[in-house]
PDB file of N, CA and C in Angstrom:
ATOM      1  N   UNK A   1       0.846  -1.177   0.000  1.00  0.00           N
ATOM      2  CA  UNK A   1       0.000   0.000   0.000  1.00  0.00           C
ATOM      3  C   UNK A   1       0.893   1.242   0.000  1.00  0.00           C
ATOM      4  N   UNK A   2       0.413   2.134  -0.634  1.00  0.00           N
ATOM      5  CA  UNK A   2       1.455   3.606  -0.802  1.00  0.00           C
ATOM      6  C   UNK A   2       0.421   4.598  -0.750  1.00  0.00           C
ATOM      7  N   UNK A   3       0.752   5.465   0.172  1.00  0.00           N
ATOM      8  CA  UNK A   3       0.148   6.541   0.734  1.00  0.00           C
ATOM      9  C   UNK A   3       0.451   7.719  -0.001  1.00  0.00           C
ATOM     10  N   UNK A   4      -0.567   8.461  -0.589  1.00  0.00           N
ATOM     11  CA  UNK A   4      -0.268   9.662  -1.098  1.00  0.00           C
ATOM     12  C   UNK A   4      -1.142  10.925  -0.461  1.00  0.00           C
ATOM     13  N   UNK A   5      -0.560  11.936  -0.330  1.00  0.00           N
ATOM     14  CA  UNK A   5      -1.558  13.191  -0.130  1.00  0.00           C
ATOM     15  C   UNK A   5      -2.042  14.030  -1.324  1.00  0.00           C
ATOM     16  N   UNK A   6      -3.044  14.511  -1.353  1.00  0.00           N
ATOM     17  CA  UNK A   6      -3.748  15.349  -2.425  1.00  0.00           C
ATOM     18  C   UNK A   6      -4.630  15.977  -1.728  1.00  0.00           C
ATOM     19  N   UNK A   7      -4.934  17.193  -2.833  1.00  0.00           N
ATOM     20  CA  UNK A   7      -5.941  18.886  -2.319  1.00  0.00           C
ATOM     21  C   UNK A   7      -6.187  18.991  -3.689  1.00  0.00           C
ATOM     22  N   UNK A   8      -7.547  19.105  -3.400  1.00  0.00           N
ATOM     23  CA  UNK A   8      -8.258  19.895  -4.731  1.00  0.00           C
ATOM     24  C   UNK A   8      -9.429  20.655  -3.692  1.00  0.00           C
ATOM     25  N   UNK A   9      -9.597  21.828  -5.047  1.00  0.00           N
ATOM     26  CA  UNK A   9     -10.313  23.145  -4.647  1.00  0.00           C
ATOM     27  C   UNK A   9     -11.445  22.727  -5.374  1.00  0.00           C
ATOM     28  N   UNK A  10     -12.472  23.489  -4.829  1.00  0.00           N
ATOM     29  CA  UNK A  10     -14.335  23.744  -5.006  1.00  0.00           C
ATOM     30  C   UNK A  10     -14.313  25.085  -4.310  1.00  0.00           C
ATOM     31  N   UNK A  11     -14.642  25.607  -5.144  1.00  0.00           N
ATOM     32  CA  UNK A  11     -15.487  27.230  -4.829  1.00  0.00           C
ATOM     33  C   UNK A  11     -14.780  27.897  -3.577  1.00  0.00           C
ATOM     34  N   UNK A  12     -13.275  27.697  -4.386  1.00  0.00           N
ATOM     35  CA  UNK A  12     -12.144  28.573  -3.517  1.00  0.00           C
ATOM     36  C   UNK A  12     -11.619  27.940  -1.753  1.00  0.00           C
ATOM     37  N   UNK A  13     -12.157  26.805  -1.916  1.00  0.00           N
ATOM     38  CA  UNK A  13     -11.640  26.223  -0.332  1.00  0.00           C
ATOM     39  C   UNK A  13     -11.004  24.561  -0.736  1.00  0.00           C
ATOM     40  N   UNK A  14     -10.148  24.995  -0.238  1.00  0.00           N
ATOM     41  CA  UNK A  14      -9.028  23.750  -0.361  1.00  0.00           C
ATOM     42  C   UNK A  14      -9.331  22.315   0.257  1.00  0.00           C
ATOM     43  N   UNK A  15      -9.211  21.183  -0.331  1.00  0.00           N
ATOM     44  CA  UNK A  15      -9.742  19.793   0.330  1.00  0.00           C
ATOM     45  C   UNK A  15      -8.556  19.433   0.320  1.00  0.00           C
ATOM     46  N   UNK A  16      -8.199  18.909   1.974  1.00  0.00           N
ATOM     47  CA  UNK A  16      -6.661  17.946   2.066  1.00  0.00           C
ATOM     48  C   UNK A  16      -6.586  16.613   2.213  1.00  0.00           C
ATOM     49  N   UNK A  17      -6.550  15.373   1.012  1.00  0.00           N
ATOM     50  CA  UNK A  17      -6.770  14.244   1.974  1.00  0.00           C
ATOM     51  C   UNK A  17      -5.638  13.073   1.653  1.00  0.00           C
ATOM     52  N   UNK A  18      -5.834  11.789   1.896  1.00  0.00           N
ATOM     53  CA  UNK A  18      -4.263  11.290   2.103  1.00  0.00           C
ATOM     54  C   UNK A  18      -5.293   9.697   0.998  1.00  0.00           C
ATOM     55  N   UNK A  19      -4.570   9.786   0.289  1.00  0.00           N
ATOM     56  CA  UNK A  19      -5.131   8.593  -0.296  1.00  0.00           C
ATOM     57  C   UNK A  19      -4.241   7.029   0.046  1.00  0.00           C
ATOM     58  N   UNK A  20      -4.781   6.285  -0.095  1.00  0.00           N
ATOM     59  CA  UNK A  20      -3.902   5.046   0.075  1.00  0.00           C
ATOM     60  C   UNK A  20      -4.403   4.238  -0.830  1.00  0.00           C
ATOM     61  N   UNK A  21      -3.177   3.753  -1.481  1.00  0.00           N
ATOM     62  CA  UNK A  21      -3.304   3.329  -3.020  1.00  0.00           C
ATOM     63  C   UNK A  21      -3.035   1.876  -2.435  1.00  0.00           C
ATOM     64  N   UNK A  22      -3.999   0.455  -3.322  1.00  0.00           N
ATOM     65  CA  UNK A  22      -3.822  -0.664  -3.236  1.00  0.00           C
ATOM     66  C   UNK A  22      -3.036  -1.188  -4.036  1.00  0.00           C
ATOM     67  N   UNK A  23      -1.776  -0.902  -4.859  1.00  0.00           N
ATOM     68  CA  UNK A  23      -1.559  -1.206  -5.448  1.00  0.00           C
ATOM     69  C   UNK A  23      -1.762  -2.972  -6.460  1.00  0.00           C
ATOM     70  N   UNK A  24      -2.053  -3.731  -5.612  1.00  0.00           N
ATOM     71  CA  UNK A  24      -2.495  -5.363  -5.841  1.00  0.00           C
ATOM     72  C   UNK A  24      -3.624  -5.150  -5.581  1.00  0.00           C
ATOM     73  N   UNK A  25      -4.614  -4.562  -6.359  1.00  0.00           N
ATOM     74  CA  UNK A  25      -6.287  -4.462  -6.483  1.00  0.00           C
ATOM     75  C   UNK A  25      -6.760  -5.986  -7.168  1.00  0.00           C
ATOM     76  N   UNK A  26      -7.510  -6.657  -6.028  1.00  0.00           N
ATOM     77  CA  UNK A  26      -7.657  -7.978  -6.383  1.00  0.00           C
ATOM     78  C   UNK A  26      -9.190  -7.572  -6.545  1.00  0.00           C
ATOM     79  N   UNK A  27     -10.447  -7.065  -6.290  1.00  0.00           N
ATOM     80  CA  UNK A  27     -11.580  -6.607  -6.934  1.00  0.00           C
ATOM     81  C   UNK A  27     -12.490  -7.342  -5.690  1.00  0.00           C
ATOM     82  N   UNK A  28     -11.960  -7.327  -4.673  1.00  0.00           N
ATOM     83  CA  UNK A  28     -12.631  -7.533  -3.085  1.00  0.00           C
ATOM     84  C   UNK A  28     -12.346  -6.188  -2.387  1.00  0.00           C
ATOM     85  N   UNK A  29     -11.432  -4.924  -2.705  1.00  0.00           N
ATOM     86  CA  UNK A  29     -11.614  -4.205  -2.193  1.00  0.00           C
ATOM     87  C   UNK A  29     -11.047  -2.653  -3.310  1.00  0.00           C
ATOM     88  N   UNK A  30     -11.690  -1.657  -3.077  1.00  0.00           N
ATOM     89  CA  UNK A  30     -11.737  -0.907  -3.493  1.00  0.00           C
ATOM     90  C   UNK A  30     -10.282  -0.712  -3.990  1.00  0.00           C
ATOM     91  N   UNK A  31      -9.494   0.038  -4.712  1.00  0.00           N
ATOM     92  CA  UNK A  31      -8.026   0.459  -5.266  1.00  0.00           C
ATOM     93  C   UNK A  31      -7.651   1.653  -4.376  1.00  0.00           C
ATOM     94  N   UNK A  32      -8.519   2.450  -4.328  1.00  0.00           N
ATOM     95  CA  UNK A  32      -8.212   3.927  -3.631  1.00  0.00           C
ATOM     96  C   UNK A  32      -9.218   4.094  -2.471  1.00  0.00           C
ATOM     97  N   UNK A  33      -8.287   4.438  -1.211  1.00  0.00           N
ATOM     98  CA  UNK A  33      -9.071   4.836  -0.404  1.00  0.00           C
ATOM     99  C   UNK A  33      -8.948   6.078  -0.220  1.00  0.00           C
ATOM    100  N   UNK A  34      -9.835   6.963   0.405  1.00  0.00           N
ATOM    101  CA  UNK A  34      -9.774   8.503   0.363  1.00  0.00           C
ATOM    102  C   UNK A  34      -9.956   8.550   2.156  1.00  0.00           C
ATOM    103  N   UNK A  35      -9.268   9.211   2.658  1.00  0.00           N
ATOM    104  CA  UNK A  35      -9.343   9.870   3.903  1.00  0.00           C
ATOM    105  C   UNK A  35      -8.797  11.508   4.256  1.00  0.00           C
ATOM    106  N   UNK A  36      -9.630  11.529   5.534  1.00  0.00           N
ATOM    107  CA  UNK A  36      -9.528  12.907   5.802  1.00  0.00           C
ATOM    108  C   UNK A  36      -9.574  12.851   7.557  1.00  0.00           C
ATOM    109  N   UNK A  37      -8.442  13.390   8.016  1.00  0.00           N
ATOM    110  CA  UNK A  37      -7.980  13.760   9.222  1.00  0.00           C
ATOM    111  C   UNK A  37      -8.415  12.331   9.975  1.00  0.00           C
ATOM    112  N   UNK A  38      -7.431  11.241   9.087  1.00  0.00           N
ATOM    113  CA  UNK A  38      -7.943   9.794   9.489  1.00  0.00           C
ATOM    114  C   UNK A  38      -9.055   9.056   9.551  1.00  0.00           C
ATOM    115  N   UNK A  39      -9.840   9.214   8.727  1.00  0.00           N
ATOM    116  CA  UNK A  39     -10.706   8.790   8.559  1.00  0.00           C
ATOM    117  C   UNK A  39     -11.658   8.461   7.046  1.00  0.00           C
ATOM    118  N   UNK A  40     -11.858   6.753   6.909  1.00  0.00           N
ATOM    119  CA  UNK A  40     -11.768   6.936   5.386  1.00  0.00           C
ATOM    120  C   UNK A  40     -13.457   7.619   5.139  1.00  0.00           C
ATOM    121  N   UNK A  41     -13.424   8.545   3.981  1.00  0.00           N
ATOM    122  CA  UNK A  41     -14.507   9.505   3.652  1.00  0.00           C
ATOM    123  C   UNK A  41     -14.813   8.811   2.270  1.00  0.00           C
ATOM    124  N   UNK A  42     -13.851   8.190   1.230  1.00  0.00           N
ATOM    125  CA  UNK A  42     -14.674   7.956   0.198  1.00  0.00           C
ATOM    126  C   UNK A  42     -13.587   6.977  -0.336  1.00  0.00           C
ATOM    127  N   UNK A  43     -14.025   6.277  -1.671  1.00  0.00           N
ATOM    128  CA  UNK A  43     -13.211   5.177  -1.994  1.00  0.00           C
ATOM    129  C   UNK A  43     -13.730   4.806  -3.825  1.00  0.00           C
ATOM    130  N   UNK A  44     -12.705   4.681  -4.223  1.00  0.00           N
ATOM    131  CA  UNK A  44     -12.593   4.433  -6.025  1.00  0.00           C
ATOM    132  C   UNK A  44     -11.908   3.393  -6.458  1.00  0.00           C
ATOM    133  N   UNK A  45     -12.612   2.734  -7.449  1.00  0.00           N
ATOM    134  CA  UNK A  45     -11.862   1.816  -8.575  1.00  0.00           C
ATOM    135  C   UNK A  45     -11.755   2.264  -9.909  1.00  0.00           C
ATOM    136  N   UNK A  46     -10.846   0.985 -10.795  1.00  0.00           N
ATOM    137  CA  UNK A  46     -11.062   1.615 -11.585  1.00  0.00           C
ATOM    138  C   UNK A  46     -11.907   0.726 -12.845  1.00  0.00           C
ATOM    139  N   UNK A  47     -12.618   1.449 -13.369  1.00  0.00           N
ATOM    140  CA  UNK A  47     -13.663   0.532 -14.793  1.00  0.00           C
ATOM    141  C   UNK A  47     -12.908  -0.469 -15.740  1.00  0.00           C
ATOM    142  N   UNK A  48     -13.071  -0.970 -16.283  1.00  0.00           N
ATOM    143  CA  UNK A  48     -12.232  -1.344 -17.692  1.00  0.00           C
ATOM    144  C   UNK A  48     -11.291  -0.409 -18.358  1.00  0.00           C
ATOM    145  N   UNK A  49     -11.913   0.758 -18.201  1.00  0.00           N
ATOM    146  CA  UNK A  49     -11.184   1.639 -19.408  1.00  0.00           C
ATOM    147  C   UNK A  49     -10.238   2.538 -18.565  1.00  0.00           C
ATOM    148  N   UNK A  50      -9.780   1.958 -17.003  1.00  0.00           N
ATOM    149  CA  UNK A  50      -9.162   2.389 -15.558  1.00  0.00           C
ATOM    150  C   UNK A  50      -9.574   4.519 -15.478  1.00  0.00           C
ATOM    151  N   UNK A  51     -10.788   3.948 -16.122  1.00  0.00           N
ATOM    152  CA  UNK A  51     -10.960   5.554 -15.442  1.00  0.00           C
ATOM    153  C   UNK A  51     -11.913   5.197 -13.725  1.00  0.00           C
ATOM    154  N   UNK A  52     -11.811   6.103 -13.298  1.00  0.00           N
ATOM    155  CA  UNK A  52     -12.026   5.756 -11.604  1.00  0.00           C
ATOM    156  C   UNK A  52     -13.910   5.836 -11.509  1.00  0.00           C
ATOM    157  N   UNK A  53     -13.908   4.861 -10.282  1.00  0.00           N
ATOM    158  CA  UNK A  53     -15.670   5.416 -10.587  1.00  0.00           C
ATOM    159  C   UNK A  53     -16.156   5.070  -8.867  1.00  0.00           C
ATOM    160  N   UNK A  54     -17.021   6.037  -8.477  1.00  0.00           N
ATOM    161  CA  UNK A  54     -16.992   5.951  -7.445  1.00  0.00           C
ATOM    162  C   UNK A  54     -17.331   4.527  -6.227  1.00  0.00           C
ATOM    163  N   UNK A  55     -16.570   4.060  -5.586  1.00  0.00           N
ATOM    164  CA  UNK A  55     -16.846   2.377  -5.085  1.00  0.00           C
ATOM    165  C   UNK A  55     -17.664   2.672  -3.628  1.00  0.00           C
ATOM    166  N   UNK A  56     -17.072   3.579  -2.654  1.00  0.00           N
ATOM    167  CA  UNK A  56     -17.553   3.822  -1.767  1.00  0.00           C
ATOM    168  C   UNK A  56     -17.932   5.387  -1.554  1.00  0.00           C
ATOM    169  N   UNK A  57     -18.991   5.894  -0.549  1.00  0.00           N
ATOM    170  CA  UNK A  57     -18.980   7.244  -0.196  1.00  0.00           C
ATOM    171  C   UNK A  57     -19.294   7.356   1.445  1.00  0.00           C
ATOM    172  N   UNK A  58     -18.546   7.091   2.167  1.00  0.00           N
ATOM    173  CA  UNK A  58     -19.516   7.177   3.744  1.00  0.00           C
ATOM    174  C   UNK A  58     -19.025   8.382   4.294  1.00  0.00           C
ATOM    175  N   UNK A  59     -18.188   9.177   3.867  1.00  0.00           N
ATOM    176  CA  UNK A  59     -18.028  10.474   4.408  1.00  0.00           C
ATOM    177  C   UNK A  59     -18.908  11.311   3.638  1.00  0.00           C
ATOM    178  N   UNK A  60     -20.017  10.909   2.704  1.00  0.00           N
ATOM    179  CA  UNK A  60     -20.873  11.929   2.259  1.00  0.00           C
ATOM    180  C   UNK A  60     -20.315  13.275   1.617  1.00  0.00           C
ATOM    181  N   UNK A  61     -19.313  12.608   0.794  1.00  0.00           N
ATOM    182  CA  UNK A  61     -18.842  13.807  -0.022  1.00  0.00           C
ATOM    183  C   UNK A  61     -19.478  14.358  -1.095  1.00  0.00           C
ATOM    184  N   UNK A  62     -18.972  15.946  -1.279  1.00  0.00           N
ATOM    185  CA  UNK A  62     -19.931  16.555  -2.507  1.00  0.00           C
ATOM    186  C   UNK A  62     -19.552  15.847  -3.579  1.00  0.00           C
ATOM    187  N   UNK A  63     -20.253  15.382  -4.474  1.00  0.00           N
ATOM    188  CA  UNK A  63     -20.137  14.938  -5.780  1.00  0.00           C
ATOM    189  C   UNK A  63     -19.252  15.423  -6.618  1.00  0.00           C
ATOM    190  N   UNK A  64     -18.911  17.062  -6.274  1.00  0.00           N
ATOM    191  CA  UNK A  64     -17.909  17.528  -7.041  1.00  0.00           C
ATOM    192  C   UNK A  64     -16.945  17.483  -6.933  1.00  0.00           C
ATOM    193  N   UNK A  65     -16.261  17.099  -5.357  1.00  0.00           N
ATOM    194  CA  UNK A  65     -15.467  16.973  -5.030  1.00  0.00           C
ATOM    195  C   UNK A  65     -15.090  15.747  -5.396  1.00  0.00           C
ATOM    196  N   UNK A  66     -16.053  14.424  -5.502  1.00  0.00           N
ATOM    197  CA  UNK A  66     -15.125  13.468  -5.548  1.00  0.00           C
ATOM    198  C   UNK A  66     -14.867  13.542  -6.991  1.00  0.00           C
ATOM    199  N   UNK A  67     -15.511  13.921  -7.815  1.00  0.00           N
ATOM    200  CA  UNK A  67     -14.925  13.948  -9.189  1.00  0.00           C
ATOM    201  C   UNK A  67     -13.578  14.877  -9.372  1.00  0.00           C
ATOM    202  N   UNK A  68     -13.919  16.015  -8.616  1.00  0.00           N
ATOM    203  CA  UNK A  68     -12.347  16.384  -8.879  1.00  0.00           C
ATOM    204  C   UNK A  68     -10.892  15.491  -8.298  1.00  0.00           C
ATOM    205  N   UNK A  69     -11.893  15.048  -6.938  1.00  0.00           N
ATOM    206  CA  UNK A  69     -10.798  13.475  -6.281  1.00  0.00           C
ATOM    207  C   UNK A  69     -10.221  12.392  -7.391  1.00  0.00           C
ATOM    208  N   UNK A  70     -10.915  12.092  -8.552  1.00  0.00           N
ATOM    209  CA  UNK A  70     -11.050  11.184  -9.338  1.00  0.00           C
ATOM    210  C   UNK A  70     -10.033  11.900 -10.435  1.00  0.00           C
ATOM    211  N   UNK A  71     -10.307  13.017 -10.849  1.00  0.00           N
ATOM    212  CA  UNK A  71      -9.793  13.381 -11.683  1.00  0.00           C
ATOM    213  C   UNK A  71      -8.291  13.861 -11.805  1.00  0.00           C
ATOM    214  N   UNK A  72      -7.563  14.122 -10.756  1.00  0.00           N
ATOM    215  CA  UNK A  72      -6.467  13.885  -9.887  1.00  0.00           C
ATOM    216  C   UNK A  72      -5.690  12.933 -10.066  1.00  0.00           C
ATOM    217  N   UNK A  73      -6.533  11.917  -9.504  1.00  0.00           N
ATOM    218  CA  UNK A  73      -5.760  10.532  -9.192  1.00  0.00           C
ATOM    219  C   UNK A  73      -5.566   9.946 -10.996  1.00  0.00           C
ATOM    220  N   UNK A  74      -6.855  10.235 -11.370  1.00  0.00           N
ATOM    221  CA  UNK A  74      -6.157   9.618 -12.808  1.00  0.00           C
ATOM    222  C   UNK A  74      -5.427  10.418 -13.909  1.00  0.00           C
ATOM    223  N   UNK A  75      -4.909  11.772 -13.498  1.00  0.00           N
ATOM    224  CA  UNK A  75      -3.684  12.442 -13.841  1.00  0.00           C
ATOM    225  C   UNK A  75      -2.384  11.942 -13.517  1.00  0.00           C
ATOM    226  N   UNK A  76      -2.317  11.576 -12.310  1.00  0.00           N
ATOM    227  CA  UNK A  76      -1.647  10.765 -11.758  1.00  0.00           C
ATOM    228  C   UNK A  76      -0.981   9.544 -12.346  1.00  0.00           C
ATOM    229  N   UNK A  77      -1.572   9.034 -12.914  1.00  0.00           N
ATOM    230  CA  UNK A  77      -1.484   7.858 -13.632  1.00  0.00           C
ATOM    231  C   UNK A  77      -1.030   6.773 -12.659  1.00  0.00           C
ATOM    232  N   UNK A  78      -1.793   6.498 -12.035  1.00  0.00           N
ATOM    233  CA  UNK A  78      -1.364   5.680 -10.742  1.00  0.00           C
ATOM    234  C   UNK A  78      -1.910   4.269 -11.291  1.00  0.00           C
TER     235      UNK A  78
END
């Protein structure tokens, strides 16, 4: 597992969160977990075409945010 941090902005306020990448995504658990001040808030795989799509949401994130979360990570090219 490899831990990364990332921030993306929505309507001028900064989101800080620490992702932890599965690298051996066996398809029993999500690829990306998303957390925030320890605690996991949201979670992504990736489709066939490894664009990310949302797997989990229990921190009730804005929709926009996780797409900009998504859109990040698959700049990334992780």
């Amino acid at each position: 597992m490899e831990t990364i941090k990332i921030s993306v902005i929505k309507d001028k306020q900064t989101y800080d969160f620490e992702v932890h990448d599965y690298a051996h995504h066996d398809g029993d658990k999500c690829k990306f977990e998303i957390f925030d001040d320890g605690k996991m808030v949201a979670a992504f795989e990736p489709d066939n075409h490894e664009y990310l799509r949302i797997c989990k949401n229990p921190g009730k994130l804005d929709e926009e945010v996780l797409h900009l979360i998504a859109d990040k990570l698959e700049a990334m090219n992780l």
